[in-house]
Protein backbone atom coordinates (compact mmCIF):
# COMPACT_ATOMS: atom_id res chain seq x y z
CA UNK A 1 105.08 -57.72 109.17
CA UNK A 2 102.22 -55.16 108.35
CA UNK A 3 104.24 -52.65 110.30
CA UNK A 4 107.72 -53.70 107.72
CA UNK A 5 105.57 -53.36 104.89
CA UNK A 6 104.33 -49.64 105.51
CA UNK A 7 107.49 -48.77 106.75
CA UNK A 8 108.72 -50.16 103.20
CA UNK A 9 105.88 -48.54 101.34
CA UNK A 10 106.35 -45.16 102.67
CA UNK A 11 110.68 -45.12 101.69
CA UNK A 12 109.78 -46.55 98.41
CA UNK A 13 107.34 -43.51 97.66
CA UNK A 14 109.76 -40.84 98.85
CA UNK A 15 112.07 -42.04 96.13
CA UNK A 16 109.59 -42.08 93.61
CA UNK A 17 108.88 -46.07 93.72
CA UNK A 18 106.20 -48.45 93.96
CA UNK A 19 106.07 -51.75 96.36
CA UNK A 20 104.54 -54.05 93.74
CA UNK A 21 105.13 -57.11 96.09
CA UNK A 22 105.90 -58.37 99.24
CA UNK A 23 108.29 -61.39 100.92
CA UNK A 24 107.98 -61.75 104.39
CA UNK A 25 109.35 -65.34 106.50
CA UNK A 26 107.90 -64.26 109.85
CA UNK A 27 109.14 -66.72 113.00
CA UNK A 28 112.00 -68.04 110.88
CA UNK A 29 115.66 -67.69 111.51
CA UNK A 30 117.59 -65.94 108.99
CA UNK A 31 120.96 -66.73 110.90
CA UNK A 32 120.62 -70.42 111.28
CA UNK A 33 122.26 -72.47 108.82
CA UNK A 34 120.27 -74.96 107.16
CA UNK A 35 116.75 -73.22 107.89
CA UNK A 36 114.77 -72.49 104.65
CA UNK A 37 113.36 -69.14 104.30
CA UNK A 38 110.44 -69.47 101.70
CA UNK A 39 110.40 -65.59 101.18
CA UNK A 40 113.55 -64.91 100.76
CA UNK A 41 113.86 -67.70 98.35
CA UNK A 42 110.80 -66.84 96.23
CA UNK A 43 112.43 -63.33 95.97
CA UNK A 44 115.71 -65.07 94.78
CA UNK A 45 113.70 -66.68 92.50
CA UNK A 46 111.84 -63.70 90.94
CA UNK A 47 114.88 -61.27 91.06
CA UNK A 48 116.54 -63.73 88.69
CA UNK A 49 113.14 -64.24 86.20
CA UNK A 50 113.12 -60.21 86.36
CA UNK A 51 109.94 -60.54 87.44
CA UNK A 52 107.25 -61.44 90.09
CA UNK A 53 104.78 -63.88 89.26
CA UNK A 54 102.13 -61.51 88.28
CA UNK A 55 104.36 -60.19 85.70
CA UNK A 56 105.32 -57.36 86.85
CA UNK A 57 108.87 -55.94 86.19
CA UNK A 58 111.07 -55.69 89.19
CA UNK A 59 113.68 -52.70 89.32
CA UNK A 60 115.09 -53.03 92.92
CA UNK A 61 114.58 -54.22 96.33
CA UNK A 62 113.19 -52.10 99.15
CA UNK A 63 114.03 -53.46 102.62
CA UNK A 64 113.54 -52.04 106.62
CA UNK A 65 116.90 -53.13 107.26
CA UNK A 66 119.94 -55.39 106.02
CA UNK A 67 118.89 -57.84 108.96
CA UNK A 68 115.40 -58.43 107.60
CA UNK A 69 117.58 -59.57 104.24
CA UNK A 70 120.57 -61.34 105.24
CA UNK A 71 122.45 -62.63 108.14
CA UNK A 72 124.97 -65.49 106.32
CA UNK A 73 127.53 -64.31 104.08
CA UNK A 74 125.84 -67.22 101.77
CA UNK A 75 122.45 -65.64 101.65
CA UNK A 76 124.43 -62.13 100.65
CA UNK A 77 126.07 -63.26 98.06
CA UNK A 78 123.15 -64.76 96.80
CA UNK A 79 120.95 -61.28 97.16
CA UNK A 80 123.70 -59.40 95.33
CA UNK A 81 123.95 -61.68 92.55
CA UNK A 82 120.27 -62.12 92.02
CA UNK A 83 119.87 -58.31 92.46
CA UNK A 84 122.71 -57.45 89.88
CA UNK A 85 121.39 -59.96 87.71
CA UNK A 86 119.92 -57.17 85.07
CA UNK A 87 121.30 -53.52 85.20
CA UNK A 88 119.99 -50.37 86.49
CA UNK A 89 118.19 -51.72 89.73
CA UNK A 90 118.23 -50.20 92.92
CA UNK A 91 118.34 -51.19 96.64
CA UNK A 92 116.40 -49.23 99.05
CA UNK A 93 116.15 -49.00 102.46
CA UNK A 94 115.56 -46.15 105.38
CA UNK A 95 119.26 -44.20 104.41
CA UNK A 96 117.96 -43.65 100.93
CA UNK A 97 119.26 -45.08 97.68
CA UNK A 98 122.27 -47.90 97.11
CA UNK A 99 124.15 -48.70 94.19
CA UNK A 100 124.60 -52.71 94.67
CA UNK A 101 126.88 -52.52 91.60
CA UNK A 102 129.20 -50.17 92.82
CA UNK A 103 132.34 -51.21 95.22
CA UNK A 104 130.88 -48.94 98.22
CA UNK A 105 127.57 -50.36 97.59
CA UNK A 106 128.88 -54.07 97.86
CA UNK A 107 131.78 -52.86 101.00
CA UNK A 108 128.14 -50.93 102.80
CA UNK A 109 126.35 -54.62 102.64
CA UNK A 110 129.21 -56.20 103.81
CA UNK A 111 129.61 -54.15 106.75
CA UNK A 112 126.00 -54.73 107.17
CA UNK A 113 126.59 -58.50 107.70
CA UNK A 114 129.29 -57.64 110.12
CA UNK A 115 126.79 -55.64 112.07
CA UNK A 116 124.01 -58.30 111.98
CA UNK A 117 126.28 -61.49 112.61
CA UNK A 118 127.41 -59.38 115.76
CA UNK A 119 124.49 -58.50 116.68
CA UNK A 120 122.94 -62.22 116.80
CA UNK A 121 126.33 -63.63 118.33
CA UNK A 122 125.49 -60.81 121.38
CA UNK A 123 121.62 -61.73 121.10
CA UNK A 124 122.26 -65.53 121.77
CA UNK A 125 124.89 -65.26 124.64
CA UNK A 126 122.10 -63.20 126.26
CA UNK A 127 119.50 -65.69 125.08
CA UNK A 128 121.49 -67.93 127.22
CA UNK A 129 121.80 -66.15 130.05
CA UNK A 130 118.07 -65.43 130.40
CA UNK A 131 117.68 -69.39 130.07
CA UNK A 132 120.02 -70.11 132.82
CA UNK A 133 118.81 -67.34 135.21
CA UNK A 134 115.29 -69.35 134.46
CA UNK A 135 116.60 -72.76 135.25
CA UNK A 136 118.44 -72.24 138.81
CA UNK A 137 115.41 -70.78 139.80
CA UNK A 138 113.36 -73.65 138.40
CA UNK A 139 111.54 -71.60 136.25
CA UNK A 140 109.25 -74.38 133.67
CA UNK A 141 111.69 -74.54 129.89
CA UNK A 142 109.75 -72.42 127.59
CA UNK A 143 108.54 -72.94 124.05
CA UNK A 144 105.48 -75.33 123.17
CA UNK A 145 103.74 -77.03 125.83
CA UNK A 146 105.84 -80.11 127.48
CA UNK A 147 103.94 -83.57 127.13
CA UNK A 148 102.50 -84.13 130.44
CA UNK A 149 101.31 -80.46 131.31
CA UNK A 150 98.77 -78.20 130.73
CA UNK A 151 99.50 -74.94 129.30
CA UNK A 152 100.57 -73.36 132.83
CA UNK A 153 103.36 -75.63 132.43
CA UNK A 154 103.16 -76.24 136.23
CA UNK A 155 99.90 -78.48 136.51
CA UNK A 156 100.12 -82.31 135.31
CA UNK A 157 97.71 -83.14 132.56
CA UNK A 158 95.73 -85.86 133.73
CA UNK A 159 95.21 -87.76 130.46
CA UNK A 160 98.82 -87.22 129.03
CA UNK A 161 100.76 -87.67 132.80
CA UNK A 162 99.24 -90.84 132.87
CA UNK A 163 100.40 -92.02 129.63
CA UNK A 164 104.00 -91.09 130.28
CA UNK A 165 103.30 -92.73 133.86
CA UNK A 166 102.08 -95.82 132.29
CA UNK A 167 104.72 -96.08 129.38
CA UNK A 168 107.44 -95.84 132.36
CA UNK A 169 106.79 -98.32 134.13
CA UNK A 170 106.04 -100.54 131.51
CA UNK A 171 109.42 -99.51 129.97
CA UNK A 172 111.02 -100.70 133.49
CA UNK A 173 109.40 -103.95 132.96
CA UNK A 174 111.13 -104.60 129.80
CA UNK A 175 108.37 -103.61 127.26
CA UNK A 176 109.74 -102.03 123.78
CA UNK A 177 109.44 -98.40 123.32
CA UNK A 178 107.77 -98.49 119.90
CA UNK A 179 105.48 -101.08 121.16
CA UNK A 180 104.82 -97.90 123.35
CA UNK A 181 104.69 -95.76 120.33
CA UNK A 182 102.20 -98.17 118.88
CA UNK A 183 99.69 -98.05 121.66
CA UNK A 184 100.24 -94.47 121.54
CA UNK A 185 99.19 -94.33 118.11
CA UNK A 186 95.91 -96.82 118.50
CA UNK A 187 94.51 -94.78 121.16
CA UNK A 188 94.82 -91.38 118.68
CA UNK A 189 97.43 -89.77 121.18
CA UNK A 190 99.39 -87.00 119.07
CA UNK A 191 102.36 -84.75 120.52
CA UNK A 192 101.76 -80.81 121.41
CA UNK A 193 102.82 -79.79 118.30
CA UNK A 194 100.08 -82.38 116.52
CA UNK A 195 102.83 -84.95 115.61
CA UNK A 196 102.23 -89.17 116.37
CA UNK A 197 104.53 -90.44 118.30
CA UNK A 198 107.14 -92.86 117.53
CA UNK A 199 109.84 -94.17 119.33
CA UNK A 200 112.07 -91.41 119.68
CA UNK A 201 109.57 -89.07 120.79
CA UNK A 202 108.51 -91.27 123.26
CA UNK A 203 112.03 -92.06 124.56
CA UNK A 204 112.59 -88.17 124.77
CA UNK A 205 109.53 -87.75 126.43
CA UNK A 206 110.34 -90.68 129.55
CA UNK A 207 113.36 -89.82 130.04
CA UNK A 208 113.50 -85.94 129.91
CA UNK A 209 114.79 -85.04 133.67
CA UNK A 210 111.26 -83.02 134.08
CA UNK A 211 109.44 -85.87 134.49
CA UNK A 212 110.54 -86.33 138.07
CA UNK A 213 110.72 -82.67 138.97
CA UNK A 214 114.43 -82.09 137.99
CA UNK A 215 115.63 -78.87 136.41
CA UNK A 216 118.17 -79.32 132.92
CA UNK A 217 119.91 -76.66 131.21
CA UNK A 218 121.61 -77.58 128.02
CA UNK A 219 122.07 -81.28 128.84
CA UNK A 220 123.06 -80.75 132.28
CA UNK A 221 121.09 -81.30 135.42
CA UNK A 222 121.84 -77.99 137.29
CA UNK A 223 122.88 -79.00 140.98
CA UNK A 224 122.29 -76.69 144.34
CA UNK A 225 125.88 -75.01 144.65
CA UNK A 226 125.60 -75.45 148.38
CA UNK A 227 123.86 -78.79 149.00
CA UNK A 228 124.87 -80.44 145.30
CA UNK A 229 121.29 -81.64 145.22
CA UNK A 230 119.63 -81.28 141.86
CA UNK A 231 117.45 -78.02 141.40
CA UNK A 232 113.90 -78.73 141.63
CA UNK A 233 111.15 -77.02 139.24
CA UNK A 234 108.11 -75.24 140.43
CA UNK A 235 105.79 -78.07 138.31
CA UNK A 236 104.26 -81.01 139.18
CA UNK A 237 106.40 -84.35 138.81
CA UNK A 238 105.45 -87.46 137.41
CA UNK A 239 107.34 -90.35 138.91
CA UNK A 240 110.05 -90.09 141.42
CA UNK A 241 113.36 -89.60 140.88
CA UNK A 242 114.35 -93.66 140.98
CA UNK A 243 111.69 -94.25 138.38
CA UNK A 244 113.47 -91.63 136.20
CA UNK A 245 116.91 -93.18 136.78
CA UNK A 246 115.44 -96.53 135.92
CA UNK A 247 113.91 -95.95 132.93
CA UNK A 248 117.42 -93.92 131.52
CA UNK A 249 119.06 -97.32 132.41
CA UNK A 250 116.91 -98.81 129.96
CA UNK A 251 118.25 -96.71 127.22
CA UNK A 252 121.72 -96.41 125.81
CA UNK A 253 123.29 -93.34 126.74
CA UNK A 254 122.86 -91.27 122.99
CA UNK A 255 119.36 -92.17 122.89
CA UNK A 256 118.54 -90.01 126.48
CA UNK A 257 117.05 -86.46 126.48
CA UNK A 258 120.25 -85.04 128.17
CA UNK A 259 122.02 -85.69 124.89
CA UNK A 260 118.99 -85.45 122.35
CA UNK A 261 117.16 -82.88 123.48
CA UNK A 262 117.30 -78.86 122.55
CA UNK A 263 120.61 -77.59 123.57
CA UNK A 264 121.86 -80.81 124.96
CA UNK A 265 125.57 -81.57 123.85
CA UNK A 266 125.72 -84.74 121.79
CA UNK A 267 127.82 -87.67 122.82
CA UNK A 268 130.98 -88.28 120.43
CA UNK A 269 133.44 -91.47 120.65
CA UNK A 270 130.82 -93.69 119.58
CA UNK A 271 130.07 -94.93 115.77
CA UNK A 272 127.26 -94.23 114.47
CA UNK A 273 125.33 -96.25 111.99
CA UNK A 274 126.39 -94.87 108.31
CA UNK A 275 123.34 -93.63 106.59
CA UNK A 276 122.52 -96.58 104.32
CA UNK A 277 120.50 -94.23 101.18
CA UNK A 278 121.35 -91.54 99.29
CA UNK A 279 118.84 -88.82 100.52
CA UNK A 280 119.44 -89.58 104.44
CA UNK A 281 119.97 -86.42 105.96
CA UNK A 282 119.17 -84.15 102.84
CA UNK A 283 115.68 -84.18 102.71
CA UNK A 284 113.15 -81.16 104.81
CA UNK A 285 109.15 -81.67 105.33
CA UNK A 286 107.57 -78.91 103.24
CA UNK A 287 104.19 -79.70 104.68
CA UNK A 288 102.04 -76.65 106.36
CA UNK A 289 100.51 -76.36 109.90
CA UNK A 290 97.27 -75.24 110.19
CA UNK A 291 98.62 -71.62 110.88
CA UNK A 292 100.32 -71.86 107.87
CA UNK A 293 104.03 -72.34 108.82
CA UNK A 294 106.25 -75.10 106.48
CA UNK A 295 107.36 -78.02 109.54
CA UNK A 296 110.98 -77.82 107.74
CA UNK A 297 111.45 -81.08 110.29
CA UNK A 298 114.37 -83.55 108.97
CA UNK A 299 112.65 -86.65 106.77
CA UNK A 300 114.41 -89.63 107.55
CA UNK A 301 114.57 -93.30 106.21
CA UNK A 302 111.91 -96.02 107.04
CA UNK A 303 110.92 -98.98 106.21
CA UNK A 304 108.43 -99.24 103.16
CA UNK A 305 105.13 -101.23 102.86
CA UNK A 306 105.48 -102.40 99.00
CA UNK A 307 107.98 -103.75 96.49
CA UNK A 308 108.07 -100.70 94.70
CA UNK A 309 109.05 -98.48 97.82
CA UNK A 310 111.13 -100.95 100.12
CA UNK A 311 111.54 -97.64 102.19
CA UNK A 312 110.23 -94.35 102.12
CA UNK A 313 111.47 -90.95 103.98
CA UNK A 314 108.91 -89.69 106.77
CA UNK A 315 109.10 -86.52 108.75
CA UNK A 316 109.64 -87.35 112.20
CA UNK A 317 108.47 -84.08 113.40
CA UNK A 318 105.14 -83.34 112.09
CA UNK A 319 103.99 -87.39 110.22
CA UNK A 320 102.13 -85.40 107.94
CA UNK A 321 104.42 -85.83 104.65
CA UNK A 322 106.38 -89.03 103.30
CA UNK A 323 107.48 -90.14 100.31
CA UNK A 324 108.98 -93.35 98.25
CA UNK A 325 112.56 -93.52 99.22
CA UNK A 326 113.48 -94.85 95.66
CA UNK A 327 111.96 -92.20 93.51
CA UNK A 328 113.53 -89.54 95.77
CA UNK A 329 117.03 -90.85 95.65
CA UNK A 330 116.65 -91.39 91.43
CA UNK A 331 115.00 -87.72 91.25
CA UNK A 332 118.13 -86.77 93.23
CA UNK A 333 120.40 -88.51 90.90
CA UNK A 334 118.21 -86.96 87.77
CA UNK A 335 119.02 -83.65 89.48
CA UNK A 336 122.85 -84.02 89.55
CA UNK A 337 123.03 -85.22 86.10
CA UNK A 338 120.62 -83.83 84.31
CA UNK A 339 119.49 -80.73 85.71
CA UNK A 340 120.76 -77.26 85.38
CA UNK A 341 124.07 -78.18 86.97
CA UNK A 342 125.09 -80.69 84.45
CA UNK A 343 128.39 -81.18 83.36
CA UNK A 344 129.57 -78.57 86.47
CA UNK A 345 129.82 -81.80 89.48
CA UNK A 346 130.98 -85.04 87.83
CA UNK A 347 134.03 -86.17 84.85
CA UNK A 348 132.91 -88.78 82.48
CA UNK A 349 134.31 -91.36 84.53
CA UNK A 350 132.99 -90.32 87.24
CA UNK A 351 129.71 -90.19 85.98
CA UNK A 352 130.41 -93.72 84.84
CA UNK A 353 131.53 -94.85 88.36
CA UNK A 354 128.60 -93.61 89.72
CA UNK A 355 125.50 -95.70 87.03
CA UNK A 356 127.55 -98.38 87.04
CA UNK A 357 127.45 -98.64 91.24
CA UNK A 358 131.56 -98.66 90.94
CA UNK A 359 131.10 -95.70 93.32
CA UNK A 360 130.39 -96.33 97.27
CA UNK A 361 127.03 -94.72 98.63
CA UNK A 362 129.49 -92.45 101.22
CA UNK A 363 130.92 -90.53 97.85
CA UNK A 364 128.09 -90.52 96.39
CA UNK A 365 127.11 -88.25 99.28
CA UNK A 366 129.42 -86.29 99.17
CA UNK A 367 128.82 -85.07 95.86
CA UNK A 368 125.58 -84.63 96.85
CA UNK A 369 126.84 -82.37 99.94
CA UNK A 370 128.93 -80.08 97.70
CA UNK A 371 126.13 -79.65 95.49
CA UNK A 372 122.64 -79.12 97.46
CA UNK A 373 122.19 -77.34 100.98
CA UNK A 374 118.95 -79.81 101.21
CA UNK A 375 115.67 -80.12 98.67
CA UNK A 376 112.11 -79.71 100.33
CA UNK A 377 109.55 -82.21 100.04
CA UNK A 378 106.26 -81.26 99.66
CA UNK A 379 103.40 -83.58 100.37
CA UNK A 380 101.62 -85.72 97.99
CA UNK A 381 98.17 -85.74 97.15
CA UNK A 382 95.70 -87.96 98.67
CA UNK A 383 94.60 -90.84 96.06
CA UNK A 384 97.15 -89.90 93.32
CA UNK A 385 99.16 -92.49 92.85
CA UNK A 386 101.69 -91.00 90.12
CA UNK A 387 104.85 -89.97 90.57
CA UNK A 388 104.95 -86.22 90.42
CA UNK A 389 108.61 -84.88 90.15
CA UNK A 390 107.87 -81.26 91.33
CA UNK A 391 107.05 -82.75 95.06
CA UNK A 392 111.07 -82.47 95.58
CA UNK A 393 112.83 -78.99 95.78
CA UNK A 394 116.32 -78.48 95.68
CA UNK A 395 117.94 -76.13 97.04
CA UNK A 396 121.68 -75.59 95.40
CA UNK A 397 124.42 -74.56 96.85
C-alpha cells in the first residue's frame, strides 16, 4: 500500500496536484462479485459529497493502475458516474492525464476492464493449476491453519486432534453434531480463524477427507492414476480411513465437506429449504478482526431468545456480530419505501400488496434482489439496548 501511495504521490505532483487522501482495501478481491470493498466505497461516497470527510474539495482521482480501481463492469460504471458527478475533474494515473468525460476517456477505461477481467480469468486458471500440481503431490491445502494441525500443517495438534478424534467417534455412536458444537463451546474451543463452533463447522471439520490422510481438490478425492488408490498427504492423519467413511454416512450428502467446502461443487437435484425471512441471504458481518480486516462472513437466520426477537441473524463465520431478525427485516422494508429509492421499486398497489402481507415472502425478495447487492451489519454495542438504525448498511444496486 505505502509503496501505491508514493507511487500515487509522486504522478500527482508532476501534474501539478496534491494527494489529499487515501483509499486503500488491501487483501480484498476487487473481481469477486458480492465482496465489499470499504475503500472503494468510501471513495464512491466522497466523490459524490464532492468532498472527503475532512472537507477538503476533491478535483480528480489519482490511481497506480485501472486494476487497483475496478475489475466489474458494475464497479466502473459506478467510478465514472461518481467521478463525473461535478465538472472539471481529472483522472490520473502513470500515462498522465484522462478526460473521464470525454468518449476516448470512457472507450480507454473500458478497454482497461477488458485488460483486467483478462488478466484475472488467466490469473485463476493458473491459480488452479498451482493447486492441483500441490494436491497430486500431497502437498498440505493452503490458507489458514486446518483444525487439527499446528502451523506446519503436517504435525497433529494434540489438543485440537483429539477433539475432532473424540467428536468422531461419538458422531458414529449416534450423538448430535451440535450437541458436539455445544461441548465445543463449554470447554472455550474457538476455530483458527477465532470463530465458535457450531454445527456446520464442526460437520466440515469431521468429515473433511484430511482427517484420515486423504488428498481433495475441488470436491474430488484425487486417485493414483496407476493404482486408483486415493493420494495420500504428507500430514499426520487422525482416524483411519473407515472412521472417515463412517462418520460421512452419518451425514446427508449436501451437508459433507466434498460439497461444502472451498472449491467443492455443490450438489443440485435436491430442494432446498426456502429461506423463511426477508433478510436471509442479504445480510454481511461488518465486524473487525483484531488486525483490522471487516469478516464480510454471510449472517444467517437463528433462533431468538425473547419475544421481541423470535430470531435474530448471526455471522456464522466470525460469532462476533448478531442482530434482531425483526428490526433488520422492518429497517429493510423502511429502506425500500422510504429511503432514497422511493417511488423508483414498487406501484401503489404494489406497495399495498406488500403492508397488507397480500404479497408472498419469495417476491418480496425479489424486490429486494433487484434493489440491494447486500447491506452490512455492523455490531452493536455492548449494554445498549436501543435500536440504532445506522448498524445496517445498504449497499444499492
Amino acid at each position: 500500500m505505502r509503496f501505491q501511495l508514493r507511487i500515487n504521490e509522486r504522478t500527482a505532483r508532476l501534474h501539478g496536484c496534491e494527494v489529499i487522501a487515501s483509499y486503500s482495501d488491501n487483501g480484498v478481491s476487487a473481481s469477486k462479485e458480492g465482496v465489499v470493498r470499504p475503500g472503494f466505497e468510501r471513495l464512491i461516497a466522497d466523490l459524490v459529497r464532492g468532498c472527503t470527510d475532512g472537507g477538503q474539495r476533491i478535483a480528480g482521482v489519482v490511481c497506480v493502475a485501472d486494476d487497483r480501481l475496478y475489475r466489474r463492469a458494475e464497479d466502473l460504471a459506478r467510478f465514472l458516474a461518481a467521478l463525473t458527478g461535478s465538472p472539471g475533474r481529472i483522472h490520473l494515473d502513470q500515462e498522465g492525464v484522462r478526460d473521464p468525460y470525454s468518449r476516448e476517456g470512457m472507450m480507454q477505461a473500458v478497454r482497461s476492464l477488458d485488460a483486467a477481467v483478462t488478466e484475472t480469468r488467466v490469473r485463476s486458471r493458473r491459480l488452479t493449476n498451482w493447486h492441483w500440481a500441490r494436491a497430486v503431490e500431497g502437498v498440505p491445502h493452503s490458507g489458514p491453519r486446518p483444525f487439527g494441525w499446528l502451523e506446519d500443517r503436517i504435525s497433529l495438534h494434540p489438543e485440537e486432534a483429539e477433539l475432532v478424534a473424540r467428536a468422531i467417534g461419538e458422531r458414529i455412536s449416534g450423538k448430535a453434531v451440535r450437541a458436539i458444537a455445544r461441548s465445543w463451546c463449554e470447554l472455550g474451543v474457538t476455530g483458527t480463524r477465532g470463530g465458535r463452533p457450531n454445527g456446520q463447522t464442526v460437520t466440515q471439520i469431521m468429515t473433511a477427507p484430511r482427517v484420515c490422510g486423504y488428498r481433495a481438490n475441488r470436491g474430488e478425492l484425487l486417485l493414483d492414476p496407476e493404482t486408483g488408490v486415493p493420494v495420500l498427504g504428507q500430514w499426520e492423519p487422525i482416524v483411519t480411513p473407515e472412521a472417515w467413511q463412517a462418520v460421512c454416512a452419518t451425514f446427508s450428502p449436501g451437508s459433507l465437506y466434498m460439497h461444502r467446502g472451498s472449491g467443492a461443487p455443490r450438489r443440485t437435484g435436491s430442494a432446498r429449504p426456502a429461506p423463511r425471512h426477508l433478510g436471509t441471504g442479504f445480510l454481511r458481518c461488518g465486524a473487525q478482526g483484531a488486525d483490522g480486516r471487516v469478516c464480510r462472513g454471510a449472517m444467517c437466520a437463528q433462533k431468538g431468545r425473547s419475544k421481541r426477537s423470535p430470531y435474530v441473524y448471526s455471522c456464522g463465520d466470525c460469532g462476533r456480530c448478531s442482530i434482531s431478525g425483526p428490526l433488520v427485516d422492518a429497517a429493510l422494508e423502511q429502506m425500500l419505501f422510504g429511503g432514497r429509492r422511493q417511488g423508483a421499486l414498487l406501484s401503489e398497489s404494489s406497495r399495498h400488496r406488500w403492508r397488507s402481507d397480500e404479497m408472498p415472502l419469495e417476491e418480496k425478495r425479489g424486490i429486494v434482489a433487484s434493489a440491494l447487492c447486500h447491506c452490512v451489519i455492523h455490531p452493536g454495542v455492548k449494554g445498549e439496548h436501543a435500536w440504532d438504525f445506522s448498524r445496517v448498511r445498504p449497499v444499492w444496486r
